[in-house]
Every structure is written in C-alpha cells, then in structure tokens.
C-alpha atoms as a PDB file:
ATOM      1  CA  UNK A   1       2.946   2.573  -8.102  1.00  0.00           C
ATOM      2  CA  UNK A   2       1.810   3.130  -4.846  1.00  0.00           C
ATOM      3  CA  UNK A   3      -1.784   3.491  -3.801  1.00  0.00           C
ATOM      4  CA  UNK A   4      -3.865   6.683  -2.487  1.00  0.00           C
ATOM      5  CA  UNK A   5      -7.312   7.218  -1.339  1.00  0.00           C
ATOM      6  CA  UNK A   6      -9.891   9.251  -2.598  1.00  0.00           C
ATOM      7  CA  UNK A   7     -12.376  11.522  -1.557  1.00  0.00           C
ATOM      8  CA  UNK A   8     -15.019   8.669  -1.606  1.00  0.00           C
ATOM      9  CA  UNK A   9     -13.385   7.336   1.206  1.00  0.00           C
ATOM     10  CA  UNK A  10     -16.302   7.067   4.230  1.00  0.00           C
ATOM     11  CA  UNK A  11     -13.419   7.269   7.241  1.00  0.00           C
ATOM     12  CA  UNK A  12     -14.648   3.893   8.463  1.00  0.00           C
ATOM     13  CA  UNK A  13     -10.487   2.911   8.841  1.00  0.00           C
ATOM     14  CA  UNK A  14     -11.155  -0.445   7.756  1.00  0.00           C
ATOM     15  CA  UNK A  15      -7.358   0.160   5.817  1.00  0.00           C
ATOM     16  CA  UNK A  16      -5.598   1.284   8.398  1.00  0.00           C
ATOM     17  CA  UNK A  17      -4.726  -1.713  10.659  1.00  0.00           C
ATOM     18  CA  UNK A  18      -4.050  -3.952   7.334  1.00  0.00           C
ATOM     19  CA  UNK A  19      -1.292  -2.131   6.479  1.00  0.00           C
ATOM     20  CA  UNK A  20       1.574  -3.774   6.960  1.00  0.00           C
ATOM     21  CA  UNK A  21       3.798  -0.698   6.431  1.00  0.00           C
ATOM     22  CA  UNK A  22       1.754   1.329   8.618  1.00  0.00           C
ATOM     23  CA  UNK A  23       1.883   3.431   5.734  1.00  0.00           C
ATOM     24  CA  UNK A  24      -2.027   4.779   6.278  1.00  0.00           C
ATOM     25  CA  UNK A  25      -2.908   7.294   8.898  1.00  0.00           C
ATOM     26  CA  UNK A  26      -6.107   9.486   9.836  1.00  0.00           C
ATOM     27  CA  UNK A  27      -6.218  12.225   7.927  1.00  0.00           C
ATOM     28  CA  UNK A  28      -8.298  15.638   8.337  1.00  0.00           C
ATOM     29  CA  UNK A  29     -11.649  14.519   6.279  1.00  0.00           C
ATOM     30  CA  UNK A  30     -10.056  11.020   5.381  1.00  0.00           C
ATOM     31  CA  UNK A  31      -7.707   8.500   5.362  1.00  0.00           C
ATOM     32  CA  UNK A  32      -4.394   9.126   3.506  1.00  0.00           C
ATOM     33  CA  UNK A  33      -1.725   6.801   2.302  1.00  0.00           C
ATOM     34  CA  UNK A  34       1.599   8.246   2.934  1.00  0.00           C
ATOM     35  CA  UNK A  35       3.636   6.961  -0.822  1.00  0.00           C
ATOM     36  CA  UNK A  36       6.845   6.857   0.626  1.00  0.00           C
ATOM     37  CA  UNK A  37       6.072   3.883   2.873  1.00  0.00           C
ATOM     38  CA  UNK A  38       3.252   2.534   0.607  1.00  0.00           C
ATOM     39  CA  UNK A  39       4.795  -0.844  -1.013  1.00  0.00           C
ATOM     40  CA  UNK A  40       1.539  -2.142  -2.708  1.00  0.00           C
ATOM     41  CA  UNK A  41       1.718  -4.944  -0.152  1.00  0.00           C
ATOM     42  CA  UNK A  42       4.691  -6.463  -2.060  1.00  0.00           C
ATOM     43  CA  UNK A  43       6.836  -8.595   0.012  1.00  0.00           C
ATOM     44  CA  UNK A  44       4.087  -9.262   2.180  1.00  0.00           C
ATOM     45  CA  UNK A  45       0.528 -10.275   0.444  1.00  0.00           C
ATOM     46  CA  UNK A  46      -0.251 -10.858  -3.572  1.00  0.00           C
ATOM     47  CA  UNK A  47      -2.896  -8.192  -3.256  1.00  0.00           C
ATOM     48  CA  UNK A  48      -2.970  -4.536  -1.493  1.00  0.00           C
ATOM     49  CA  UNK A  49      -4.614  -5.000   1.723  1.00  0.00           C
ATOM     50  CA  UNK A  50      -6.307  -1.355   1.773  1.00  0.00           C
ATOM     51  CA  UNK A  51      -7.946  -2.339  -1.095  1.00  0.00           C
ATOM     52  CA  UNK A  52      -9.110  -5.974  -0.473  1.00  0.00           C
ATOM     53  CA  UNK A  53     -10.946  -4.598   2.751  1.00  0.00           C
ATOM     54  CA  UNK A  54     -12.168  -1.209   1.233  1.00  0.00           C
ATOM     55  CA  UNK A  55     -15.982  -1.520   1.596  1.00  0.00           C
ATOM     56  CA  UNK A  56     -15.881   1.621  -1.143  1.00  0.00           C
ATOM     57  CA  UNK A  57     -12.951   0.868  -3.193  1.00  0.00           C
ATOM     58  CA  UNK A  58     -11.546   4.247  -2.944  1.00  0.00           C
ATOM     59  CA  UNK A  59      -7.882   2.778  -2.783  1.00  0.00           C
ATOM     60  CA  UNK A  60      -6.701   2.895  -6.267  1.00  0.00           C
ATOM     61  CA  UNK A  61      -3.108   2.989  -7.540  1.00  0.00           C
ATOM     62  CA  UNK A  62      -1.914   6.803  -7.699  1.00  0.00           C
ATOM     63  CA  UNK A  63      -1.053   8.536 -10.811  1.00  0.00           C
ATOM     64  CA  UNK A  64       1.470  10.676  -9.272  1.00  0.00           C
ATOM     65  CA  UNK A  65       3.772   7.740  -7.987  1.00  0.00           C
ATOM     66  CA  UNK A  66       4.471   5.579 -10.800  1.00  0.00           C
ATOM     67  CA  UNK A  67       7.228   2.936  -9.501  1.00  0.00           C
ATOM     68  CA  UNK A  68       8.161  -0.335 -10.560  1.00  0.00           C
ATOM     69  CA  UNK A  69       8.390  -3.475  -8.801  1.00  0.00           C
ATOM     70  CA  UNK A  70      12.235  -3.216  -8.048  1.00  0.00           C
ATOM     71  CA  UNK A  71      11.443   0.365  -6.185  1.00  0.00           C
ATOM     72  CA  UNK A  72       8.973  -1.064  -4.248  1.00  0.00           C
ATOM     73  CA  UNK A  73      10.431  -4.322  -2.946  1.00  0.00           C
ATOM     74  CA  UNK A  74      13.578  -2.004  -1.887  1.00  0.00           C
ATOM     75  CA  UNK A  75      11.003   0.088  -0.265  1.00  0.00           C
ATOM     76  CA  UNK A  76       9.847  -2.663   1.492  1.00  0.00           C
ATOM     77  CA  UNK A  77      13.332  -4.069   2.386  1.00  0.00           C
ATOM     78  CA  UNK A  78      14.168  -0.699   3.823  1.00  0.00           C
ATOM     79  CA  UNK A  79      10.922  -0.478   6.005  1.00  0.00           C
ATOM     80  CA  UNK A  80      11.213  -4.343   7.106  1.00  0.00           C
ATOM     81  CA  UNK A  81      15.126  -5.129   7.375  1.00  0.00           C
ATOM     82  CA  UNK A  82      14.648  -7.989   9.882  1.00  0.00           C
ATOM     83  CA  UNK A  83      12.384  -9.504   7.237  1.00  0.00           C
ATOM     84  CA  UNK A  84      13.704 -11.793   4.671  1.00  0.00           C
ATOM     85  CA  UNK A  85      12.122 -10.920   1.355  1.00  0.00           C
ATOM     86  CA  UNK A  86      12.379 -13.375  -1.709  1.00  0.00           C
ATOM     87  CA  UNK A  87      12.980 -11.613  -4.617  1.00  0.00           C
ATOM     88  CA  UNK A  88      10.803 -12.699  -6.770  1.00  0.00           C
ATOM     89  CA  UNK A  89       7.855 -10.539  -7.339  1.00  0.00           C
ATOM     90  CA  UNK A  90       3.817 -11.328  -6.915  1.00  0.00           C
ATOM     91  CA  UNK A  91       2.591 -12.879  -9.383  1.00  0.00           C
ATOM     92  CA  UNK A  92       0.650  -9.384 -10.185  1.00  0.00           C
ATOM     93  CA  UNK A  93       4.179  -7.950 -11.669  1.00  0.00           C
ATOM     94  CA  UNK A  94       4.746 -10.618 -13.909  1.00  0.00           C
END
C-alpha cells in the first residue's frame, strides 16, 4: 500500500526531505504523497520515513492503493535502477 497524508497534517515538511523517492511535494493546504512513486520506504529503510518523523502522525497507509510487496519493490527498482535492491522484503512484509 502506499502511504497518504491527511488533513491533520500541520505543513511543517518534516516528510518531505526523508523521502527517498521524492515521492512528497507541497501541496495547496498540505503535504501530499504522490502513490505512484510512494514505495513505503521498501528497498531503502524497514520503516516509512514520512511517518517515523511525522510529529502528527498524519502519514498512514492509503486505502485507495492497496499493493503488495512485489509491486512496490518493482516500483522502487523502476525509480532507483542504479540501485541494487535485494529481494528479500523488510521484515514488516513477512
């Protein structure tokens, strides 16, 4: 799945530079997670960034992207191809 922000969110853009898909940008009122480059941090941390530095914890996982692990380490293959990527998956997934 990957992650969105909600309307709690207090635009302090503590997210935004932990990204490391650069998937989170400014966004009118707040800070939105764009799902097609959101990979849950897989292939990079064992936790979602956003989240960990969230002072509100208004990044959750989104409802309306439901994905599995395999979708999102492609995702992050795709974004990242000079990056080698084990395939195993965080220990979250398993």
């Amino acid at each position: 799945m990957a992650t969105m922000i909600t309307e709690e969110c207090i635009s302090c853009g503590a997210c935004e530079p932990e990204c490391p898909n650069e998937a989170i940008s400014e966004g009118p009122d707040i800070y939105v997670i764009d799902p097609m480059r959101c990979t849950e941090c897989v292939g990079h941390f064992d936790e979602e960034q956003c989240a960990a530095v969230c002072p509100v914890d208004c990044c959750v996982t989104d409802p309306n992207n439901n994905e599995g692990e395999e979708t999102l380490i492609a995702r992050a293959k795709t974004l990242h191809p000079d990056k080698s990527f084990n395939d195993q998956f965080p220990s979250r997934f398993k």
